[in-house]
N, C-alpha and C. Protein backbone atom coordinates (compact mmCIF):
# COMPACT_ATOMS: atom_id res chain seq x y z
N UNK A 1 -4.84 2.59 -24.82
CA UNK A 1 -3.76 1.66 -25.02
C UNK A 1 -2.70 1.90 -23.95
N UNK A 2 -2.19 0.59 -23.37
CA UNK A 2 -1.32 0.81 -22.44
C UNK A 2 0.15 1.45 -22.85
N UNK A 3 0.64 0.77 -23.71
CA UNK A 3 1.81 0.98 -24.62
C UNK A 3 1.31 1.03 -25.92
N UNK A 4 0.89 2.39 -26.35
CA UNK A 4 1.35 2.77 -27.40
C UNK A 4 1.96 3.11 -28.56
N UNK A 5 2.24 2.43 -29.33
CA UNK A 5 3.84 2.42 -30.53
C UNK A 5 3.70 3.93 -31.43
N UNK A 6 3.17 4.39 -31.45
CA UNK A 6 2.98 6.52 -31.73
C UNK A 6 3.19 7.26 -30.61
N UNK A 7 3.58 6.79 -29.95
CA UNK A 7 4.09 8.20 -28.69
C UNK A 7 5.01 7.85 -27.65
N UNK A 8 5.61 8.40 -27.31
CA UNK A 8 7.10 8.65 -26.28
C UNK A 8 6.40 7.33 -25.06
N UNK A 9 7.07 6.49 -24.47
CA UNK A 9 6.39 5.58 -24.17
C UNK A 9 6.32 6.37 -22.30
N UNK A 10 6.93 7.35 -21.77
CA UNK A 10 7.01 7.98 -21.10
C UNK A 10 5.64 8.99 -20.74
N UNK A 11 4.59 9.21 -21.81
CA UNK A 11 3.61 9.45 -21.82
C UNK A 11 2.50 8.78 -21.77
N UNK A 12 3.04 7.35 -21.81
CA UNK A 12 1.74 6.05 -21.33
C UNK A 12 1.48 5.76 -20.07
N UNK A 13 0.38 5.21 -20.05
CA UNK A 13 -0.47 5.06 -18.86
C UNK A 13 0.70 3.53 -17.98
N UNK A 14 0.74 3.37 -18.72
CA UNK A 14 1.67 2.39 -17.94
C UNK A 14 2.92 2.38 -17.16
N UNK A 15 3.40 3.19 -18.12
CA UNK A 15 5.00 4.31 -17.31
C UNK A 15 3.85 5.21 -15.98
N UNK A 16 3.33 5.84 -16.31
CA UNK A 16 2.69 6.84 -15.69
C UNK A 16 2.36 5.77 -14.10
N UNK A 17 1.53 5.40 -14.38
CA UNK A 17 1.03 3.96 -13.61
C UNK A 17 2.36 3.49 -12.45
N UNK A 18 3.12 3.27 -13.32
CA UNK A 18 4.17 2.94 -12.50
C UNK A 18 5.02 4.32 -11.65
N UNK A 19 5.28 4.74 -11.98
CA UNK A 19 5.30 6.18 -10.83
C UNK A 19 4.51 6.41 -9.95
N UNK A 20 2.88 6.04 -10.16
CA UNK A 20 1.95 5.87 -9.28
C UNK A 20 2.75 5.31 -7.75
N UNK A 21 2.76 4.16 -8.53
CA UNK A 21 2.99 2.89 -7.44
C UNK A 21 4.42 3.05 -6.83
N UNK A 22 5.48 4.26 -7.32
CA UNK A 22 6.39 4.16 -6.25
C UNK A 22 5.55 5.28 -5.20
N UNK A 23 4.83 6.17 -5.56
CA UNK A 23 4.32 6.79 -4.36
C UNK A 23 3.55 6.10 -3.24
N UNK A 24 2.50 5.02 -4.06
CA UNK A 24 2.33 4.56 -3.34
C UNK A 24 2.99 3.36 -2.07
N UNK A 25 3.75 3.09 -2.40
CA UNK A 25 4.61 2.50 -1.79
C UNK A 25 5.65 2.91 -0.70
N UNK A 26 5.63 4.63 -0.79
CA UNK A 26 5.89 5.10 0.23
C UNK A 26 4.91 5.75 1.01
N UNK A 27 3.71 5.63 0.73
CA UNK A 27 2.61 6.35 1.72
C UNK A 27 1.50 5.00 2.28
N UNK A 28 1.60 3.88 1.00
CA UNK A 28 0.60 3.26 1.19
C UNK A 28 -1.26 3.24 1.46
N UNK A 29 -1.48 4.55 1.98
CA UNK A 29 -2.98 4.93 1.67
C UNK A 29 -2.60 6.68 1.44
N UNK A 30 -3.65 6.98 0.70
CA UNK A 30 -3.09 8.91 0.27
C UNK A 30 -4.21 9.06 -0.19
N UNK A 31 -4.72 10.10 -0.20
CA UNK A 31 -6.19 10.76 -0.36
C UNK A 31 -5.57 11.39 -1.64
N UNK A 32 -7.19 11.37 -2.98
CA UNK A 32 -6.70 11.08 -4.36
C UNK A 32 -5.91 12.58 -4.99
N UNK A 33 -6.45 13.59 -4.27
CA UNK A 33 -6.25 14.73 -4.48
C UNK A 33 -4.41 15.07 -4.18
N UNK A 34 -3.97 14.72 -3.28
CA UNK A 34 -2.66 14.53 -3.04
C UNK A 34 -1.97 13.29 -3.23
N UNK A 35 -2.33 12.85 -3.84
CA UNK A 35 -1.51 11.84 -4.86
C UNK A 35 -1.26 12.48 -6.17
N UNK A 36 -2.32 13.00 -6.52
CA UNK A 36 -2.19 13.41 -8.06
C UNK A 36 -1.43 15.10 -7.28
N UNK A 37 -1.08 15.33 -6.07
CA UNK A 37 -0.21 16.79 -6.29
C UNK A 37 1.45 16.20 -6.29
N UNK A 38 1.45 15.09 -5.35
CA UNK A 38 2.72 14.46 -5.38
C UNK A 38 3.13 13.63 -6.52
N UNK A 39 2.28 13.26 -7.63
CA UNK A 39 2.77 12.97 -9.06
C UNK A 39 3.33 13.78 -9.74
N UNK A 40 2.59 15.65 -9.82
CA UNK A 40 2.68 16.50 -10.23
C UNK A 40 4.09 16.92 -9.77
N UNK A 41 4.52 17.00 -8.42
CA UNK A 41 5.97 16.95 -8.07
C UNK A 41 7.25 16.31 -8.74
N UNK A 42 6.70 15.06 -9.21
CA UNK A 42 7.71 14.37 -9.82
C UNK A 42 7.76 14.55 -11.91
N UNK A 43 6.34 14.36 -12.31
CA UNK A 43 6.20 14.36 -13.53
C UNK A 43 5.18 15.35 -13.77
N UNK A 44 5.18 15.95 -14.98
CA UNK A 44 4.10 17.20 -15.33
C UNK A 44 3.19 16.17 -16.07
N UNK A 45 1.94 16.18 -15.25
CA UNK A 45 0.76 15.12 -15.88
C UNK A 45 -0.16 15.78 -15.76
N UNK A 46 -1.47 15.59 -17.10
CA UNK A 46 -2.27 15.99 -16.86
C UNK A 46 -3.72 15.24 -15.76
N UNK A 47 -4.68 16.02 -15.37
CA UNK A 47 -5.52 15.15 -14.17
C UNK A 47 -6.43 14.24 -15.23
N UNK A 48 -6.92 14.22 -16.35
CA UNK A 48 -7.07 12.86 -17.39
C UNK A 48 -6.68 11.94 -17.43
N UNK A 49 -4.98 12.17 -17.64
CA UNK A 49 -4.12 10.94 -17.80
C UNK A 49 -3.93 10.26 -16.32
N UNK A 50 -3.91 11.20 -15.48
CA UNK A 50 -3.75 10.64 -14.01
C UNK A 50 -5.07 9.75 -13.71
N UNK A 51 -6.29 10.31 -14.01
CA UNK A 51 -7.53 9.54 -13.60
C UNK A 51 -7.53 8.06 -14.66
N UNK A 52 -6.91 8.00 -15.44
CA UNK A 52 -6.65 6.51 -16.61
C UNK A 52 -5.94 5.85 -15.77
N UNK A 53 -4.95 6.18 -15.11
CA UNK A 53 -3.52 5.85 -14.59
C UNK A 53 -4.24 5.14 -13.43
N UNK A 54 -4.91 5.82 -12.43
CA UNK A 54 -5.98 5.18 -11.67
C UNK A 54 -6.39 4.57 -11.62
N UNK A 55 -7.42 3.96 -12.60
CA UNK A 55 -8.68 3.27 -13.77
C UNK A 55 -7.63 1.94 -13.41
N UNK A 56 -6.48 2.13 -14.33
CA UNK A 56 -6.01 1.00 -15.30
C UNK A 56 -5.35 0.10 -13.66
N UNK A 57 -4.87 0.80 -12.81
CA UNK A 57 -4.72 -0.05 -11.02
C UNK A 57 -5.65 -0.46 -10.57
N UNK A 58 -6.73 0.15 -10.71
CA UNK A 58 -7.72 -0.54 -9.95
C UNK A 58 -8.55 -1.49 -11.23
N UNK A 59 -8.60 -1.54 -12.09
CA UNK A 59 -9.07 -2.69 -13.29
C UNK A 59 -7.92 -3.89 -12.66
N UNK A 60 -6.68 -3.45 -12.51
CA UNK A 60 -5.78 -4.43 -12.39
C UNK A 60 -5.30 -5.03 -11.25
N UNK A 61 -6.27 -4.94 -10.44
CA UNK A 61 -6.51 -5.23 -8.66
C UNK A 61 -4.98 -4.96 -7.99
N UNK A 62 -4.33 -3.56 -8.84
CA UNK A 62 -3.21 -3.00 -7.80
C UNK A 62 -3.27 -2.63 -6.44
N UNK A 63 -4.49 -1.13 -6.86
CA UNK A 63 -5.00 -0.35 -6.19
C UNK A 63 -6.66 -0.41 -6.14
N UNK A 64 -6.59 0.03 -4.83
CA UNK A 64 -8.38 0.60 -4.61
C UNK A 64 -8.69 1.77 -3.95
N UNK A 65 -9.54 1.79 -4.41
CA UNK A 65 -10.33 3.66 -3.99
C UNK A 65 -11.29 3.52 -2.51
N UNK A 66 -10.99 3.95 -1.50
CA UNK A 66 -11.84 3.69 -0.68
C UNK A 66 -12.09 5.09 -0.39
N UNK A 67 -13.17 5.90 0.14
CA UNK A 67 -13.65 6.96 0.91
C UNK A 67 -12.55 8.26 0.55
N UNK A 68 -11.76 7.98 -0.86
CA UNK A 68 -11.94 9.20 -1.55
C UNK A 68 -10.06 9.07 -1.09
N UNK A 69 -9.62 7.66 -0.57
CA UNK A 69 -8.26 7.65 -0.88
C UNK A 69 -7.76 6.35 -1.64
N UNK A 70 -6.82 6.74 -2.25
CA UNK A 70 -6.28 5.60 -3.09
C UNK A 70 -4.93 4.54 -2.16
N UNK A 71 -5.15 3.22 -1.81
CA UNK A 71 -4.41 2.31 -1.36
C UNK A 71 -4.28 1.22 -2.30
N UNK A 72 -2.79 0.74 -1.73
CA UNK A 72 -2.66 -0.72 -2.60
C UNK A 72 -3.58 -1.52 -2.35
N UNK A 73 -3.26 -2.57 -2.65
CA UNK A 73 -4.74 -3.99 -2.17
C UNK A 73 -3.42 -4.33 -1.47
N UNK A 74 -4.07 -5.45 -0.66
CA UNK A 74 -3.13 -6.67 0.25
C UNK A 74 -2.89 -7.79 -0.10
């Protein structure tokens, strides 16, 4: 569930998600491994919730995974 109504909404994939996307927005392509260390910089996440957080951008033609880095689409 994106938003959740049982838990701190700060712990959803959607908040989460969106922190994504200010990183990405300052790197624009980032290899997946240092994305999820520069999330870790900002918010204490686990690599589960980060790989959903992922999932739910690229289901939602935000982001795409190419050759093991994560970029916006165009």
């Amino acid at each position: 569930m994106l938003i959740p109504d049982n838990i701190h909404p700060k712990n959803s994939i959607y908040y989460n998600g969106a922190i994504i996307l200010e990183i990405l927005y300052k790197k624009r392509k980032i290899n997946l491994l240092d994305l999820y260390i520069e999330l870790k910089k900002i918010k204490d996440i686990t690599f589960p919730v980060f790989l959903l957080c992922i999932d739910w951008l690229y289901l939602s033609e935000i982001a795409i995974l190419k050759d093991g880095s994560v970029e916006l689409c165009s």
